[in-house]
C-alpha atoms as a PDB file:
ATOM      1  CA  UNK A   1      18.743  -3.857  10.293  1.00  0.00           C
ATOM      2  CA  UNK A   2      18.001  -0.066   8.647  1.00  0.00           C
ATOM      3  CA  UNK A   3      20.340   2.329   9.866  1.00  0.00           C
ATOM      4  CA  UNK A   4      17.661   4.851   9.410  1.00  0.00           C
ATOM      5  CA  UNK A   5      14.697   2.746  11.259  1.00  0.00           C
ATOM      6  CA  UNK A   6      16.554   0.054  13.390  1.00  0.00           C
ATOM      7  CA  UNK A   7      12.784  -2.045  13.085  1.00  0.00           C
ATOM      8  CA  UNK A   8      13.133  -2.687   9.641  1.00  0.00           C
ATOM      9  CA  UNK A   9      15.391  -5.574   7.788  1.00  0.00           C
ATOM     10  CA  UNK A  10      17.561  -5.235   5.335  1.00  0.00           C
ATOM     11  CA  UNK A  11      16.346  -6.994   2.621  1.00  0.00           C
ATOM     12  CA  UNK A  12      17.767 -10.588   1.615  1.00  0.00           C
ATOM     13  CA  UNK A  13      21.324 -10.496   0.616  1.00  0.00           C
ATOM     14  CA  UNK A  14      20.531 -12.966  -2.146  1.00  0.00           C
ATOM     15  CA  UNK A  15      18.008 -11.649  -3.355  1.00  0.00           C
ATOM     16  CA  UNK A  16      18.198  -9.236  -6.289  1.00  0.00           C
ATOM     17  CA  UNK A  17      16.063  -5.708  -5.854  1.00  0.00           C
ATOM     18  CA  UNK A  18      16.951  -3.129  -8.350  1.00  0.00           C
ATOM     19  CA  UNK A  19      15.316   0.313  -8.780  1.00  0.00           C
ATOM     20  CA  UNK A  20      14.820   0.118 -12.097  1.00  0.00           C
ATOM     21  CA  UNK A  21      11.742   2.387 -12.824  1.00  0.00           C
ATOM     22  CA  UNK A  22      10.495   5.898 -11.769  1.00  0.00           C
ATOM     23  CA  UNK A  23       6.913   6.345 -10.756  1.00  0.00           C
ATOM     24  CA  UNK A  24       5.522  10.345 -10.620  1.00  0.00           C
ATOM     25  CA  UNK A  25       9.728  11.040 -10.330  1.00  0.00           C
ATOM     26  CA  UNK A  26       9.608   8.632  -7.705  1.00  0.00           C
ATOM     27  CA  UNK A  27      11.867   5.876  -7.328  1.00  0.00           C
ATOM     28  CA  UNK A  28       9.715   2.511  -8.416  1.00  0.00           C
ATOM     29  CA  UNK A  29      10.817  -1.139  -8.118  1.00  0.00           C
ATOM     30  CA  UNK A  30       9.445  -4.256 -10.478  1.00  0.00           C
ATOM     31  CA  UNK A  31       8.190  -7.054  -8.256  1.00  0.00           C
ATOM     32  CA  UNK A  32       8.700 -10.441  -9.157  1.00  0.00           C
ATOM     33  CA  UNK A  33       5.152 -10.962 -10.783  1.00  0.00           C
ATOM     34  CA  UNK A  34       5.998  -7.766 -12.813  1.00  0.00           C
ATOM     35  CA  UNK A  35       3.968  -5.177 -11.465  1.00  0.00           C
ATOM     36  CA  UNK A  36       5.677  -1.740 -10.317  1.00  0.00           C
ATOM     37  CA  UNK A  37       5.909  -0.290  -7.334  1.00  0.00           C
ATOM     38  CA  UNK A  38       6.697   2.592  -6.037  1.00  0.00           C
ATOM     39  CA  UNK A  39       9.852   2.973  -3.461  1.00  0.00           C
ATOM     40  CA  UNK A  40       8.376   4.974  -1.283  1.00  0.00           C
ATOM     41  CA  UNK A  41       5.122   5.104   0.191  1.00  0.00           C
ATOM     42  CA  UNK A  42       3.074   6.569   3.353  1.00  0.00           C
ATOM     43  CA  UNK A  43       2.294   4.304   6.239  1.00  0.00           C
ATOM     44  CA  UNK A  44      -0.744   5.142   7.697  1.00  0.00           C
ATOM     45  CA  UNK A  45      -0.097   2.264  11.072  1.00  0.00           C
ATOM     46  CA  UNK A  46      -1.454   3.986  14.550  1.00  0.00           C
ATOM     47  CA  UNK A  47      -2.812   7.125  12.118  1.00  0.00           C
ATOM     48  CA  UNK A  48      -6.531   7.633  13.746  1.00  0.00           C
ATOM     49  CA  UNK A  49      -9.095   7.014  11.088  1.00  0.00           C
ATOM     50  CA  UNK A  50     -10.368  11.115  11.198  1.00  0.00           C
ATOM     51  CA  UNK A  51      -6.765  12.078  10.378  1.00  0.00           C
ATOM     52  CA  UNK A  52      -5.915   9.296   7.800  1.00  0.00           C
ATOM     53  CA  UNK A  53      -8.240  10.683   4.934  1.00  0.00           C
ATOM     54  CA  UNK A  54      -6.368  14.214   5.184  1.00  0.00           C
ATOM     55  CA  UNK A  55      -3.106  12.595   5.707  1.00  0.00           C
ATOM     56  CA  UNK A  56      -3.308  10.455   2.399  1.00  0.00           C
ATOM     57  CA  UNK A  57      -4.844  13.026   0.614  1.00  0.00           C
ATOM     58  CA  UNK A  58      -1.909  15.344   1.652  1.00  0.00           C
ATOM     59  CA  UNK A  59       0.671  12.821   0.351  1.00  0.00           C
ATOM     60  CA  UNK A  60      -0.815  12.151  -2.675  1.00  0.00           C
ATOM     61  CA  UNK A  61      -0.999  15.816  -3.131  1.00  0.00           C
ATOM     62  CA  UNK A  62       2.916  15.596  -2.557  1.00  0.00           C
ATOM     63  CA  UNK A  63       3.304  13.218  -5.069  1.00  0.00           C
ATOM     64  CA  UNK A  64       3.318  10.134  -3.326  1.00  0.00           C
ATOM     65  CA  UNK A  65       1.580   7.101  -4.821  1.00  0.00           C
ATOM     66  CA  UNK A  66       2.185   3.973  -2.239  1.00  0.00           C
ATOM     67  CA  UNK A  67      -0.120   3.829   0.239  1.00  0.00           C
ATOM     68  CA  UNK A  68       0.025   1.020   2.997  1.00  0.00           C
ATOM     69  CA  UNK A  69      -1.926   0.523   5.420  1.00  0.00           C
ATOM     70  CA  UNK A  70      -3.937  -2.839   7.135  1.00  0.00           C
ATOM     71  CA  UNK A  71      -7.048  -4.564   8.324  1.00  0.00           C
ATOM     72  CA  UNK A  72      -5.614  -4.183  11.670  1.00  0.00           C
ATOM     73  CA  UNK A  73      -5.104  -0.579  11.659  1.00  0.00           C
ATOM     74  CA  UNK A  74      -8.693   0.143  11.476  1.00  0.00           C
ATOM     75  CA  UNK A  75      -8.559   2.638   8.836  1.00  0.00           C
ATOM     76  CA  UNK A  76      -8.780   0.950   5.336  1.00  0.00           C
ATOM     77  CA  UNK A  77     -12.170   2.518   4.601  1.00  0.00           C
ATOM     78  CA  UNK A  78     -10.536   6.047   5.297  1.00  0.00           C
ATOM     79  CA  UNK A  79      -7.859   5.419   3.001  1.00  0.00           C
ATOM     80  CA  UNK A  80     -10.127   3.981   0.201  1.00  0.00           C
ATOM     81  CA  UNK A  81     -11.565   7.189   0.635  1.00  0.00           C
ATOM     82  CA  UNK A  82      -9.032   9.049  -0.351  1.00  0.00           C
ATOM     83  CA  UNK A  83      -8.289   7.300  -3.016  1.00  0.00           C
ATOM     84  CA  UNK A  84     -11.575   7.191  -4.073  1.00  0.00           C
ATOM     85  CA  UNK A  85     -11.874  11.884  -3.672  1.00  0.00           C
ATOM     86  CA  UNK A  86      -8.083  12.831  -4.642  1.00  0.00           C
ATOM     87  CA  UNK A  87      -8.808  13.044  -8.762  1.00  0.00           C
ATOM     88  CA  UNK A  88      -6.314  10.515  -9.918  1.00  0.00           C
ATOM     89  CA  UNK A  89      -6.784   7.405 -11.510  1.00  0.00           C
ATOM     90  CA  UNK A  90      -7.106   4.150  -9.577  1.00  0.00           C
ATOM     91  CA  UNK A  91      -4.426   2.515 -11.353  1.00  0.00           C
ATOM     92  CA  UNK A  92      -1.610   5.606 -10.452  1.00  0.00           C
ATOM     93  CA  UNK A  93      -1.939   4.259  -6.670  1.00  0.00           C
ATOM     94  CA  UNK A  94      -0.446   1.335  -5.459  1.00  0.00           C
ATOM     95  CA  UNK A  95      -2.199  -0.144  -2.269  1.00  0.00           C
ATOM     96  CA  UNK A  96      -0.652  -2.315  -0.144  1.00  0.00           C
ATOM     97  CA  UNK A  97      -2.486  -3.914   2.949  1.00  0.00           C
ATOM     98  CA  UNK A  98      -2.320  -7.079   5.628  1.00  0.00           C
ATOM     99  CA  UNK A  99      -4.982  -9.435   6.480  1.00  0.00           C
ATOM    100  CA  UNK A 100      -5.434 -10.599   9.803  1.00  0.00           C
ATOM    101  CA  UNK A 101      -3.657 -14.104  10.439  1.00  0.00           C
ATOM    102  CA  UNK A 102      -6.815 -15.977  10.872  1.00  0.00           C
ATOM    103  CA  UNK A 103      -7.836 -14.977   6.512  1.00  0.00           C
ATOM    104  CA  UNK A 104      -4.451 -16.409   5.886  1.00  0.00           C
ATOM    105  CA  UNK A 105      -4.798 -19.477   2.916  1.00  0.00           C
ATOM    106  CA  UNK A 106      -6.233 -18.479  -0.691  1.00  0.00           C
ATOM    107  CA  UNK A 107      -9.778 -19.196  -0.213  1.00  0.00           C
ATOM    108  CA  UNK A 108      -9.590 -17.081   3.311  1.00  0.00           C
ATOM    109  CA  UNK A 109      -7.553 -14.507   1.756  1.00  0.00           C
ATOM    110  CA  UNK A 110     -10.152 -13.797  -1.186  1.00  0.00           C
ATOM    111  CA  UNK A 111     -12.867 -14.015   1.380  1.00  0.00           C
ATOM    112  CA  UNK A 112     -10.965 -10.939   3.027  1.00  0.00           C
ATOM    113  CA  UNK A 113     -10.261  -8.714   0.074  1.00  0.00           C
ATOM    114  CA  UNK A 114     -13.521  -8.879  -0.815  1.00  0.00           C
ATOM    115  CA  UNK A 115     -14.893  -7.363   2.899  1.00  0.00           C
ATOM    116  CA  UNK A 116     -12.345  -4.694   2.189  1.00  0.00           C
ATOM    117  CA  UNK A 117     -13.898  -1.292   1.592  1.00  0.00           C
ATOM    118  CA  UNK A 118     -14.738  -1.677  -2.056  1.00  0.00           C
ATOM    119  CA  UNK A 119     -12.907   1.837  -2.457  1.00  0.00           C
ATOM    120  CA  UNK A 120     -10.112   0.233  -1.439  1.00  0.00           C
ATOM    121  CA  UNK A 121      -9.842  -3.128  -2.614  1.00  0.00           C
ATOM    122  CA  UNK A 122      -6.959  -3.340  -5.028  1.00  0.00           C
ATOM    123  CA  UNK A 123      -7.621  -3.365  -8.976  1.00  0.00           C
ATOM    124  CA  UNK A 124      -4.859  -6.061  -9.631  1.00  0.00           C
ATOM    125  CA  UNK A 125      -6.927  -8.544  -7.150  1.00  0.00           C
ATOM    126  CA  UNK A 126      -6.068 -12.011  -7.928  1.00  0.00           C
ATOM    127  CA  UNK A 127      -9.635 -13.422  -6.388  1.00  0.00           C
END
């Protein structure tokens, strides 16, 4: 468990995650498929969909550029939104989002993304 937020994991012990990168002077991680990531990122879980646009925009105001958020949250569209308004380029924000458990599998999963908010859906789709 996190000291700081006893609902998280730790991550594996044996597996290797190294900060190797920094992102807007942000801490940034390399995945294992190469792409970066930032450290540190705003969750916008139980956020009401009229306060998540202003909340996003707010932290990417403050510098943040992870955003994560999920079908189930009811408020992709609002953060695709933001995205979309703020003035920075697509590629500067890294979205990260859940499907629900019934668009699990490839073929569901593409069938998903591509219901998304098309503000939203991520520029490194694989579908």
């Amino acid at each position: 468990m996190c000291r700081s937020c006893p609902r998280l994991t730790a991550p594996d012990p044996g597996r290797a995650i190294s900060i190797d990168r920094k992102v807007n002077d942000m801490e940034a991680v390399t995945l294992n498929n190469g792409v970066v990531m930032p450290a540190l990122g705003l969750g916008v879980f139980q956020t009401a969909p009229e306060e998540t646009r202003v909340a996003v925009l707010a932290a990417l105001d403050a510098g943040y550029r992870h955003i994560d958020t999920a079908a189930a949250y009811g408020n992709e569209r609002q953060v695709g939104e933001a995205v979309h308004s703020c003035g920075l380029d697509r590629s500067e924000v890294f979205l990260q989002t859940k499907i629900w458990i019934s668009a699990y599998g490839y073929d569901r999963r593409c069938t998903a993304s591509r219901r998304a908010p098309a503000s939203s859906a991520s520029s490194r789709s694989t579908c």
